[in-house]
N, C-alpha and C. Protein backbone atom coordinates (compact mmCIF):
# COMPACT_ATOMS: atom_id res chain seq x y z
N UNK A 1 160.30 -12.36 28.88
CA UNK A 1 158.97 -11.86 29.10
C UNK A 1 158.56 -11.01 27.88
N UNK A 2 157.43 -11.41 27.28
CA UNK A 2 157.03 -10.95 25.99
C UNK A 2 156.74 -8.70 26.65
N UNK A 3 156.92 -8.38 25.17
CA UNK A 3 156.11 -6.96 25.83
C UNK A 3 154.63 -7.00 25.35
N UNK A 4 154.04 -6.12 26.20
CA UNK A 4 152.96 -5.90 26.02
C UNK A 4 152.15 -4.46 25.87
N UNK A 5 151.17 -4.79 25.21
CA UNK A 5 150.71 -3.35 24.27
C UNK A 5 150.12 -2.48 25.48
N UNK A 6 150.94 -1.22 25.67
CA UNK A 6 150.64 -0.29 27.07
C UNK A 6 148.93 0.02 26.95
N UNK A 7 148.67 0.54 28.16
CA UNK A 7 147.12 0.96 27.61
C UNK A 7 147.36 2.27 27.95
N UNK A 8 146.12 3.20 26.44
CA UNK A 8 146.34 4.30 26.51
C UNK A 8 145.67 5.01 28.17
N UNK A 9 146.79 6.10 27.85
CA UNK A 9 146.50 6.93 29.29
C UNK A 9 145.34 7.73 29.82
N UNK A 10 144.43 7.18 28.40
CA UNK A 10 143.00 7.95 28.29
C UNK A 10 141.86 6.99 27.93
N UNK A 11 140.42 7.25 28.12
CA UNK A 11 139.63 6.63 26.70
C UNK A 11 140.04 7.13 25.72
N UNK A 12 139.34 5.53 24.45
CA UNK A 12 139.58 6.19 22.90
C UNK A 12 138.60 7.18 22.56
N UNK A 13 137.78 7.63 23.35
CA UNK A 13 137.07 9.07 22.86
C UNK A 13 137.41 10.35 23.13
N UNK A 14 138.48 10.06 24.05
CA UNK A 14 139.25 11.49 25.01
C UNK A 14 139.61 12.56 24.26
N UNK A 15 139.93 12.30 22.95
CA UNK A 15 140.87 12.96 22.19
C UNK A 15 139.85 13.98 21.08
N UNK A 16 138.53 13.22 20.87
CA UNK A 16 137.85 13.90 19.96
C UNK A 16 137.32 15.55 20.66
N UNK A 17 137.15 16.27 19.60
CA UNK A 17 136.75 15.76 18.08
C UNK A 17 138.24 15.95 17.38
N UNK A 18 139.58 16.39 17.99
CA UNK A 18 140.66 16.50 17.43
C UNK A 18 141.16 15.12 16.69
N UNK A 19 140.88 14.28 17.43
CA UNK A 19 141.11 13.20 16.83
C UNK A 19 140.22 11.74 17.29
N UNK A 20 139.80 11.30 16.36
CA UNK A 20 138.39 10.57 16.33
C UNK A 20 138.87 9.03 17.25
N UNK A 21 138.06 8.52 17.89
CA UNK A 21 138.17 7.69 18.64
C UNK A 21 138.71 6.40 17.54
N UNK A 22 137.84 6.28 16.12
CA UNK A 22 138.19 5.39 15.06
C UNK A 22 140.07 5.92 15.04
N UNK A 23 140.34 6.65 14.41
CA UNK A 23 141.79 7.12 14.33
C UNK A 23 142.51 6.05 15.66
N UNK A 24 142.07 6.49 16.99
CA UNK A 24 142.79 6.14 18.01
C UNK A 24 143.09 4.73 18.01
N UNK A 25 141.89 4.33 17.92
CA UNK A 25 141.86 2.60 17.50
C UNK A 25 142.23 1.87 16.56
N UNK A 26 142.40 2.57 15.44
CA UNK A 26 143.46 2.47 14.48
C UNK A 26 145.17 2.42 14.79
N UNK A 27 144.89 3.42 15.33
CA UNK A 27 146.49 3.65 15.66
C UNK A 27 147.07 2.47 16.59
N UNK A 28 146.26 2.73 18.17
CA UNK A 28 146.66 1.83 19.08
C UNK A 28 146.86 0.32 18.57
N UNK A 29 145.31 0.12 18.91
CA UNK A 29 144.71 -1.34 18.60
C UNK A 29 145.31 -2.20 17.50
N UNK A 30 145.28 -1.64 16.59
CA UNK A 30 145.73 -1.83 15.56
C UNK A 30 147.58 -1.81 14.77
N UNK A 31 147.77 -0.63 14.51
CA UNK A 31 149.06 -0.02 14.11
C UNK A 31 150.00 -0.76 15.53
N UNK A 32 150.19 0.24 16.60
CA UNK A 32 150.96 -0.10 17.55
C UNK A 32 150.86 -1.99 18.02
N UNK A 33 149.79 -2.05 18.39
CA UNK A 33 150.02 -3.74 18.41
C UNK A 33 150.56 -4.54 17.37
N UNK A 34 150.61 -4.33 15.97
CA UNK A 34 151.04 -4.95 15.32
C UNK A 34 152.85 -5.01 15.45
N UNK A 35 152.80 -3.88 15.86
CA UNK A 35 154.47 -3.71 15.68
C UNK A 35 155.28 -3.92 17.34
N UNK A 36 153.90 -4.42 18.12
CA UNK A 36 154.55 -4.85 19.56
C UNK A 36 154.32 -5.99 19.47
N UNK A 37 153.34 -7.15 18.46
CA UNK A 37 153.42 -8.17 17.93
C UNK A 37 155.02 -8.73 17.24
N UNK A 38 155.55 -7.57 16.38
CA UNK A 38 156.41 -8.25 15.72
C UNK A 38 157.64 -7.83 16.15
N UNK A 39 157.54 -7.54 17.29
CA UNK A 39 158.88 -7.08 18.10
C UNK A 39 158.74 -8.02 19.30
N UNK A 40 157.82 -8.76 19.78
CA UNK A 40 157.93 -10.28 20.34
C UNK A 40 158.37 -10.93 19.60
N UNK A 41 158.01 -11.18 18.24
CA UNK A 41 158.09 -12.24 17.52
C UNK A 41 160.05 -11.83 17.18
N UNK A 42 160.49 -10.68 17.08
CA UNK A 42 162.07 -10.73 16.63
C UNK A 42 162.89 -10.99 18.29
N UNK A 43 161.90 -10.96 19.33
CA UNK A 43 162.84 -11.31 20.63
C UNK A 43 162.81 -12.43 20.75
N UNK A 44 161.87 -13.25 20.46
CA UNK A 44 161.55 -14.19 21.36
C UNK A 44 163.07 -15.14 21.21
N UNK A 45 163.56 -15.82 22.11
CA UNK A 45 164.71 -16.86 21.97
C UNK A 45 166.03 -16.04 21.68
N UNK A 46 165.98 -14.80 21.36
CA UNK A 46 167.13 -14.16 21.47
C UNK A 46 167.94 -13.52 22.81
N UNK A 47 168.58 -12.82 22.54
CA UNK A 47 169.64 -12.77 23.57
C UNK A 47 169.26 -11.33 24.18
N UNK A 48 168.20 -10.40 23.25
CA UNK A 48 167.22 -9.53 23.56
C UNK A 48 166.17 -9.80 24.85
N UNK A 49 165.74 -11.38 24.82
CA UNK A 49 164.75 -11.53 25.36
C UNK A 49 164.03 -11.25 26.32
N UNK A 50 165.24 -10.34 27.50
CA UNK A 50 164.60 -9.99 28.75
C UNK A 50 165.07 -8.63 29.01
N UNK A 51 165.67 -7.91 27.99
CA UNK A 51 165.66 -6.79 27.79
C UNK A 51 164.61 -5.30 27.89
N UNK A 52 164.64 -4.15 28.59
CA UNK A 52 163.93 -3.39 28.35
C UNK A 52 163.51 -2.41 26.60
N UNK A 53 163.21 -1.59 26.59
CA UNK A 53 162.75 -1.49 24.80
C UNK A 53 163.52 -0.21 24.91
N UNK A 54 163.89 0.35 25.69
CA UNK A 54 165.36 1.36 25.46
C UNK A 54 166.41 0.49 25.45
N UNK A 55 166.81 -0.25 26.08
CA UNK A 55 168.15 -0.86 25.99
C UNK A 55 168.28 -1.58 24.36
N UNK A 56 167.12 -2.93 23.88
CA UNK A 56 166.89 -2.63 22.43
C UNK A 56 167.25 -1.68 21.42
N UNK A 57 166.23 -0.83 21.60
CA UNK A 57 166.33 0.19 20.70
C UNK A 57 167.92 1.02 20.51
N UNK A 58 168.70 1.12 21.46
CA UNK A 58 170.09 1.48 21.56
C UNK A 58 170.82 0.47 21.27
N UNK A 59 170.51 -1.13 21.80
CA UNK A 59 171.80 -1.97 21.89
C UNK A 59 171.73 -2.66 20.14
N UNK A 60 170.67 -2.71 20.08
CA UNK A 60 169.89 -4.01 19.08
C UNK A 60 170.55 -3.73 17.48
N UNK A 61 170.59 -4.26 16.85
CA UNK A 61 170.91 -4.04 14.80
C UNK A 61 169.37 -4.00 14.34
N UNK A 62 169.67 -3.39 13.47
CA UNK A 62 168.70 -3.04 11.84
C UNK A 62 167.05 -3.40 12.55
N UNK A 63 166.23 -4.51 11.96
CA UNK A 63 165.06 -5.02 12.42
C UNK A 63 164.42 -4.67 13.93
N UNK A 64 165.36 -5.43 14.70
CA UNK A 64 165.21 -5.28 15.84
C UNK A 64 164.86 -4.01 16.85
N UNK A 65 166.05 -3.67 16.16
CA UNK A 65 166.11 -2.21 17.17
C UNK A 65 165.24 -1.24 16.14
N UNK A 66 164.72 -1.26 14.97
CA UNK A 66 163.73 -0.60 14.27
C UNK A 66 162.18 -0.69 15.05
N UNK A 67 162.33 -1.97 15.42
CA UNK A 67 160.41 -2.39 15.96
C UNK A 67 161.04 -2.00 16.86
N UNK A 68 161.40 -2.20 18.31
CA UNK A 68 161.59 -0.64 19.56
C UNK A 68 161.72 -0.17 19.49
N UNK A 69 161.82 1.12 18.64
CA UNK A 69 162.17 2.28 18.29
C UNK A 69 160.82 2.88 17.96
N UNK A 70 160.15 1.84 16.82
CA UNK A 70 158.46 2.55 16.58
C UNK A 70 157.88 2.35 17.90
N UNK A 71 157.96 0.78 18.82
CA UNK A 71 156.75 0.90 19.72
C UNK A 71 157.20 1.97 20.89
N UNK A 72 158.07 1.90 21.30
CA UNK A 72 158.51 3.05 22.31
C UNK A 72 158.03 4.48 21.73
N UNK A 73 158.26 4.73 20.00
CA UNK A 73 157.65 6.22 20.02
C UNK A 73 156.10 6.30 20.05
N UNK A 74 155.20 4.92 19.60
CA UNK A 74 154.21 5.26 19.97
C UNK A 74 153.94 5.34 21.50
N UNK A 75 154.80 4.54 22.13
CA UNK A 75 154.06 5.07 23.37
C UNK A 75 154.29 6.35 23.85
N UNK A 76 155.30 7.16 23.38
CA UNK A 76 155.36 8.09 23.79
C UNK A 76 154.53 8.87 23.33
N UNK A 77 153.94 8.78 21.70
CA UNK A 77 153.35 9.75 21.20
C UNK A 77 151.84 9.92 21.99
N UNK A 78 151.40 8.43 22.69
CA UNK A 78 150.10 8.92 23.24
C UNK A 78 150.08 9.55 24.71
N UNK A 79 151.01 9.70 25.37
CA UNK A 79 151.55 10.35 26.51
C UNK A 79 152.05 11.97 25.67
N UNK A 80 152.01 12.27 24.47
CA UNK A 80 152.52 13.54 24.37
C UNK A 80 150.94 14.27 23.83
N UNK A 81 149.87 13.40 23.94
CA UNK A 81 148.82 13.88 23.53
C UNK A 81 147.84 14.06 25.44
N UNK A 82 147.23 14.75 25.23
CA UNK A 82 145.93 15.11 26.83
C UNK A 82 144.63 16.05 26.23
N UNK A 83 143.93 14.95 26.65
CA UNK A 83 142.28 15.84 26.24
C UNK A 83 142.16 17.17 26.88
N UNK A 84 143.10 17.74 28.16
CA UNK A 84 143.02 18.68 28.48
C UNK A 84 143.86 19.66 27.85
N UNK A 85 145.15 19.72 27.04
CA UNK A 85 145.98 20.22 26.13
C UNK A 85 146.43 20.90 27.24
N UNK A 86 146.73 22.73 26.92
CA UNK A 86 147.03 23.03 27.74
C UNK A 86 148.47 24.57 26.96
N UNK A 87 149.35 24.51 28.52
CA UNK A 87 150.16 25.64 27.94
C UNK A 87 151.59 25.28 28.30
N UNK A 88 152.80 25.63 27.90
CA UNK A 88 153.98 25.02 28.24
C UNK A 88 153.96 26.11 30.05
N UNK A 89 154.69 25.38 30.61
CA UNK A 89 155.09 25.98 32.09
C UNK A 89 155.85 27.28 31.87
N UNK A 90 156.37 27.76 33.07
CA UNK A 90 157.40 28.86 33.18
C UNK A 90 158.52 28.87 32.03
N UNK A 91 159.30 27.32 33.16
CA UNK A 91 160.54 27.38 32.42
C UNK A 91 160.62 26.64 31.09
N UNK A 92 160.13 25.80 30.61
CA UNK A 92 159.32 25.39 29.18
C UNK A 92 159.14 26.79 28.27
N UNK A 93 158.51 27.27 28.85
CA UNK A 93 158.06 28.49 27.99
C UNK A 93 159.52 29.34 27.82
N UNK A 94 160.03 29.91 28.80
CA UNK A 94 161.48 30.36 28.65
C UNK A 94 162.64 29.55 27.93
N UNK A 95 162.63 28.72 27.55
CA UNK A 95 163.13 28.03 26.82
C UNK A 95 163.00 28.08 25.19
N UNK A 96 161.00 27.76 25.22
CA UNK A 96 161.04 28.29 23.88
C UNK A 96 161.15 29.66 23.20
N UNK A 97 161.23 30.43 24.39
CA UNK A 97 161.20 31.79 23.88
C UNK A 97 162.55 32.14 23.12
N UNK A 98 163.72 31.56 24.23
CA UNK A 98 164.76 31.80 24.36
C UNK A 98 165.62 31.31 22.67
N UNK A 99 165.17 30.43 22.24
CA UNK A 99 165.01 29.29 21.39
C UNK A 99 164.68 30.14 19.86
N UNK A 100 162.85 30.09 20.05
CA UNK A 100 162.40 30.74 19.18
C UNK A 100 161.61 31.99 19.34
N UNK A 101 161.90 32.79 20.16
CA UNK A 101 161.55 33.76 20.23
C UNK A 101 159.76 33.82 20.76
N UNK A 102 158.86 33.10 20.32
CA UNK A 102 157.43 32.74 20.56
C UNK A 102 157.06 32.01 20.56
N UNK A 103 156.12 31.29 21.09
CA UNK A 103 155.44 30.16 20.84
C UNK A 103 154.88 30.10 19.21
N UNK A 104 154.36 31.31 18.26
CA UNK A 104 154.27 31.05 16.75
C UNK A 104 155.55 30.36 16.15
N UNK A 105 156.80 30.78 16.82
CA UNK A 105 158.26 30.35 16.10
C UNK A 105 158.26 29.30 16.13
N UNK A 106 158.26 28.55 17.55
CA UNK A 106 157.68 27.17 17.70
C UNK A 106 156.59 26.41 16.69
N UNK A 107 155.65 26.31 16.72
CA UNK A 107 154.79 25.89 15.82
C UNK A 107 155.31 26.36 14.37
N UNK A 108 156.10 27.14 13.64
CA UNK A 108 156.81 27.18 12.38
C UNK A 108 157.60 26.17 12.33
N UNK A 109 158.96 26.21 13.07
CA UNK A 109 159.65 25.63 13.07
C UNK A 109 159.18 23.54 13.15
N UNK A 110 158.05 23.58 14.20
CA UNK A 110 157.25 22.03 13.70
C UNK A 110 156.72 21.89 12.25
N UNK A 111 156.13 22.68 11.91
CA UNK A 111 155.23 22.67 10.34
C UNK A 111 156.40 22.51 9.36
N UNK A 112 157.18 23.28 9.65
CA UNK A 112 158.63 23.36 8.51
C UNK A 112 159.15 21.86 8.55
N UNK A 113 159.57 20.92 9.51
CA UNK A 113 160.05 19.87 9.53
C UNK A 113 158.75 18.46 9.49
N UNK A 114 157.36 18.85 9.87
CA UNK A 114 156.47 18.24 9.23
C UNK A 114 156.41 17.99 7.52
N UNK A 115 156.56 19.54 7.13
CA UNK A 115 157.00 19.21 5.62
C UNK A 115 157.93 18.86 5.31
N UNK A 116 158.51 18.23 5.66
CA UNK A 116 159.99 18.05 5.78
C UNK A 116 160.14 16.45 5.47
N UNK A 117 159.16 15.97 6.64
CA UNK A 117 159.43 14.44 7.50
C UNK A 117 159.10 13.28 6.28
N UNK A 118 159.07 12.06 6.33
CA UNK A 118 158.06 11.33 5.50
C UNK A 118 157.07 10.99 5.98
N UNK A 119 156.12 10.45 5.05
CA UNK A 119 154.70 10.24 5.89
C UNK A 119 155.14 9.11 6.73
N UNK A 120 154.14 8.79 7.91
CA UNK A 120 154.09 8.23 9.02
C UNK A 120 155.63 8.20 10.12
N UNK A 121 156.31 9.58 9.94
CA UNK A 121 157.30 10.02 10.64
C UNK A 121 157.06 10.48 11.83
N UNK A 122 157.64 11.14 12.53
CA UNK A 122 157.19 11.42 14.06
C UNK A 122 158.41 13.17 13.59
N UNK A 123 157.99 14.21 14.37
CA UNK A 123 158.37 15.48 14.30
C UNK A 123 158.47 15.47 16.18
N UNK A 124 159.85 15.71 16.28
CA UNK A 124 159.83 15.48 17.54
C UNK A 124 160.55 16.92 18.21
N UNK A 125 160.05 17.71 19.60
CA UNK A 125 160.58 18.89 20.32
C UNK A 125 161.65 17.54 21.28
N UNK A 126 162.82 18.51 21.33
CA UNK A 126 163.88 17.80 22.25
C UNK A 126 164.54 18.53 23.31
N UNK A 127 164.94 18.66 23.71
CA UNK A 127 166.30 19.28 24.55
C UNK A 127 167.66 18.54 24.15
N UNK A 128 168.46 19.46 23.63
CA UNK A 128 169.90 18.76 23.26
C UNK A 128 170.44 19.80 24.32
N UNK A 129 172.13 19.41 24.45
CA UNK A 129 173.04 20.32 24.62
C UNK A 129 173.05 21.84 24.89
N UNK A 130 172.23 21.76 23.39
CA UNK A 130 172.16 24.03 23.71
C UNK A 130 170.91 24.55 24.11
N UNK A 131 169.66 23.21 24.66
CA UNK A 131 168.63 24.25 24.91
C UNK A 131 167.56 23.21 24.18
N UNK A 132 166.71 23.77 23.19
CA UNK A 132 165.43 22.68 22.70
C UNK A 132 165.78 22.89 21.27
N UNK A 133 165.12 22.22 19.95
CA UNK A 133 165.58 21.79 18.77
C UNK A 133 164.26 21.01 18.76
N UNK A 134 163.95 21.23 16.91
CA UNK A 134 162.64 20.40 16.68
C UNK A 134 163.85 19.18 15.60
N UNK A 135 163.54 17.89 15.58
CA UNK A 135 163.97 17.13 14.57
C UNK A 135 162.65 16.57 14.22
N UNK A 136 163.20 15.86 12.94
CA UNK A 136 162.12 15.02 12.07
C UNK A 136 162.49 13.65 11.86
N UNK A 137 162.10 12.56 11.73
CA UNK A 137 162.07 11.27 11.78
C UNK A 137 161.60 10.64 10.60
N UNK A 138 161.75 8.78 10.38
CA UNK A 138 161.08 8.28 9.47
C UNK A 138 160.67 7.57 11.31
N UNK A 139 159.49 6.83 10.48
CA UNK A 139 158.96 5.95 11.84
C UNK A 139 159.89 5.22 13.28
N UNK A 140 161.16 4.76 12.88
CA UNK A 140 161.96 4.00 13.53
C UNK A 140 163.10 5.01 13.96
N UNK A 141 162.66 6.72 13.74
CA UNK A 141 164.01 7.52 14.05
C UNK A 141 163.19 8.18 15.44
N UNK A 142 164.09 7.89 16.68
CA UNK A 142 163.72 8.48 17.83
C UNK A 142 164.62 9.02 18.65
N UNK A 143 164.87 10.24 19.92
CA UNK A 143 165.58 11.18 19.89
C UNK A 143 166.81 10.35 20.70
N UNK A 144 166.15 9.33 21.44
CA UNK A 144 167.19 8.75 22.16
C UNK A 144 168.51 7.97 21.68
N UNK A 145 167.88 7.68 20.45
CA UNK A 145 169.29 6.89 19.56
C UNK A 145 170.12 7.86 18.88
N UNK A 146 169.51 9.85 19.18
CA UNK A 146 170.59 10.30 18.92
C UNK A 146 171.19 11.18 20.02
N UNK A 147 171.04 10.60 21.65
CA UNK A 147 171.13 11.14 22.32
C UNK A 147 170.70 12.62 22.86
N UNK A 148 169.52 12.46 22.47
CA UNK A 148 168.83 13.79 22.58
C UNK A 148 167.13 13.24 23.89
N UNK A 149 167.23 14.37 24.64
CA UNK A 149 165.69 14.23 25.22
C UNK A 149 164.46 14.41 24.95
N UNK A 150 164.07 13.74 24.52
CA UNK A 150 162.30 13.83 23.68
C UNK A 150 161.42 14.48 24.60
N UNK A 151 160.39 15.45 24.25
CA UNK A 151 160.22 16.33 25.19
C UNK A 151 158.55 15.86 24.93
N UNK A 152 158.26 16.01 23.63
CA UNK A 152 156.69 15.75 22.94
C UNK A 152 156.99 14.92 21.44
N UNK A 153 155.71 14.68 21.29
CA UNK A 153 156.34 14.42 19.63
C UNK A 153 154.63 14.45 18.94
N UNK A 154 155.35 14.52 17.66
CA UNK A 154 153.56 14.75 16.79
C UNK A 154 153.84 13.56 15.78
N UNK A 155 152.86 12.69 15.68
CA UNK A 155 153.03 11.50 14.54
C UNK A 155 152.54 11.69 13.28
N UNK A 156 152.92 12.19 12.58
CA UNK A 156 152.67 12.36 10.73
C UNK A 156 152.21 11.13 10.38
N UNK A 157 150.80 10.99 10.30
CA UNK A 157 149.81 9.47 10.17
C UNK A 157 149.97 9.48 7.99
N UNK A 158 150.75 8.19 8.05
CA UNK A 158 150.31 8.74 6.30
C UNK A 158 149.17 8.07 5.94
N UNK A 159 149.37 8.08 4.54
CA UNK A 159 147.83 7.59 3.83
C UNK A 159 147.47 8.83 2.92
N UNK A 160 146.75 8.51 2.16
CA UNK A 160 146.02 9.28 1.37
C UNK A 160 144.59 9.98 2.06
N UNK A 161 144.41 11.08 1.75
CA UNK A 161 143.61 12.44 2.38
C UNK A 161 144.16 12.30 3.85
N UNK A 162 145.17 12.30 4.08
CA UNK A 162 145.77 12.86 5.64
C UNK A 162 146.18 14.28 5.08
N UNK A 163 145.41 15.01 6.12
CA UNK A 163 145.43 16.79 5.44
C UNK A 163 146.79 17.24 7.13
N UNK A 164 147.96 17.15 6.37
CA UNK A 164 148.94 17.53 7.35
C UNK A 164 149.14 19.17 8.13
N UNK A 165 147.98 19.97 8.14
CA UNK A 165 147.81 20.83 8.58
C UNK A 165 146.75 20.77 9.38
N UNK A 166 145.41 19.76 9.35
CA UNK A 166 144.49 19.27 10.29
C UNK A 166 145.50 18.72 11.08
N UNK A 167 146.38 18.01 10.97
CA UNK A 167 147.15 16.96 12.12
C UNK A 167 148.08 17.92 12.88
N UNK A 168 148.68 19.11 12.35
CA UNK A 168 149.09 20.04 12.97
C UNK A 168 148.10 20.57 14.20
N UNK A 169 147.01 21.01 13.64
CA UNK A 169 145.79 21.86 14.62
C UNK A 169 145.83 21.15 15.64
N UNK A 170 145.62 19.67 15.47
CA UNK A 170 145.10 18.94 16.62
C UNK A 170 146.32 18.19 17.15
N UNK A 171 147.42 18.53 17.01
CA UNK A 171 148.64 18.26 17.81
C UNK A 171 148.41 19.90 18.54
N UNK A 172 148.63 20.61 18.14
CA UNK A 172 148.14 21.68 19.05
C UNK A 172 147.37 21.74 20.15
N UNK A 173 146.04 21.62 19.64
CA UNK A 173 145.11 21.53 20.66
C UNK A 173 144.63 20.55 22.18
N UNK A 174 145.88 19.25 21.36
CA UNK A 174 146.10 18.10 22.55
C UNK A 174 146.98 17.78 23.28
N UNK A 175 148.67 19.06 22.94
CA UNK A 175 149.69 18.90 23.32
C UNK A 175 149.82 18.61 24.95
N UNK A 176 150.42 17.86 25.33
CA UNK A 176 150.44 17.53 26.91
C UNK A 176 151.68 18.53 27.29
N UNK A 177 151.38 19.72 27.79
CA UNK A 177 152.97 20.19 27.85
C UNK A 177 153.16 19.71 29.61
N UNK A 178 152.29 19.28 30.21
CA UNK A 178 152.41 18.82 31.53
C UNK A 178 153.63 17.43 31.23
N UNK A 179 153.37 16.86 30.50
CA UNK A 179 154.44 15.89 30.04
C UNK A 179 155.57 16.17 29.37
N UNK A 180 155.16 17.55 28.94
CA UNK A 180 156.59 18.12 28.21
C UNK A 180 157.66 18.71 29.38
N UNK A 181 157.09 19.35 29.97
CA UNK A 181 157.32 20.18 31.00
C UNK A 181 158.52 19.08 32.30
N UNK A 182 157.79 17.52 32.32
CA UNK A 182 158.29 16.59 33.02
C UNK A 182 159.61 16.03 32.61
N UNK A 183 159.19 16.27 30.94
CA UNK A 183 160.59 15.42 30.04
C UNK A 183 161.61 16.60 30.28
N UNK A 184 161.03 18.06 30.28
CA UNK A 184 161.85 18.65 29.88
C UNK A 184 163.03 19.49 31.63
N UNK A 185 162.40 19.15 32.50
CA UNK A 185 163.17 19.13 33.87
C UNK A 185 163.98 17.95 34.27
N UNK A 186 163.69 16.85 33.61
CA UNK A 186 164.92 15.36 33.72
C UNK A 186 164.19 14.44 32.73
N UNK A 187 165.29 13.46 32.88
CA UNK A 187 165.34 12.16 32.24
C UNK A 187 164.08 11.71 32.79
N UNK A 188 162.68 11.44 31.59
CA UNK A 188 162.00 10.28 32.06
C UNK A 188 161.40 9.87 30.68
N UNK A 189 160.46 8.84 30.59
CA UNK A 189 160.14 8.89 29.60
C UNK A 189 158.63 7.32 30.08
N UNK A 190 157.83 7.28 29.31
CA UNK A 190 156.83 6.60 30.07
C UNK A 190 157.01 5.00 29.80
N UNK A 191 156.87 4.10 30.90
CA UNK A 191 156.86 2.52 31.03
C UNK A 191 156.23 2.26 29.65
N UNK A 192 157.49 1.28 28.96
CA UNK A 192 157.31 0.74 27.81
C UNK A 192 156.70 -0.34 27.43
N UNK A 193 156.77 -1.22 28.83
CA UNK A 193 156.62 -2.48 28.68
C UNK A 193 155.52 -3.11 29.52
């Protein structure tokens, strides 16, 4: 069974003016379908074929498990975005405190590994072992292939005039911590397929 391109959890205007409905449609429509296009095209007739896109992305070599790895983080990345934004919960929040002392420590510690990441990388909040941890990614690096729980994530869009401190603001302003908050009390993560 081929996969198919999720639909976002919003309209493409939901997000503005943080992020422009063109952007969204870019991204989705565009970007993400292409790479849920060519992650049919590396299953099809293989031994992948009826596989979910976590089991892929963990079981799969090089190519393969690279294209589930991007389409699974985009889907996550538009589930880590909400036109309503919002604030981390209780224990979310005690966590990051615990962690980084504030929610500013937080947002450093993202910007630091934003500069960090390469363009069109993903900067991802996790829960490991000792508590939460920000990592940084190239497109195909996601928390589950290093056994870590993805909590949110922010997508570093490259290209030329991408002003990576506008993409900061408006990862801010759209953060779903209602979804963070979900990742970050158990294992879930949103239907891939």
């Amino acid at each position: 069974m081929p996969f198919e391109l999720p639909a976002l959890p919003y309209d493409t205007k939901a997000l503005a003016p943080h992020l422009s409905r063109e952007t969204v449609i870019q991204r989705h429509s565009q970007t993400q379908r292409a790479c849920v296009a060519r992650l049919n095209q590396l299953v099809e007739d293989s031994p992948w074929a009826s596989a979910s896109l976590e089991a892929i992305l963990l079981g799969a070599e090089r190519e393969l498990a690279r294209q589930a790895a991007q389409a699974w983080a985009f889907t996550f990345h538009w589930h880590s975005l909400s036109p309503q934004g919002g604030a981390p919960d209780d224990a979310l929040g005690q966590a990051i405190a615990a962690r980084w002392g504030e929610p500013a420590g937080l947002r450093q510690a993202i910007a630091t590994a934003a500069s960090d990441a390469p363009p069109g990388g993903w900067v991802w909040l996790v829960r490991d072992a000792q508590g939460l941890a920000v990592m940084a990614g190239d497109v195909h690096d996601v928390p589950l292939s290093r056994g870590l729980t993805p909590l949110l994530v922010h997508h570093l869009a490259g290209g030329q005039g991408i002003d990576t401190a506008a993409g900061l603001d408006a990862f801010w302003a759209l953060a779903n911590w209602r979804f963070a908050a979900a990742n970050f009390a158990g294992p879930s993560a949103p239907a891939a397929r």
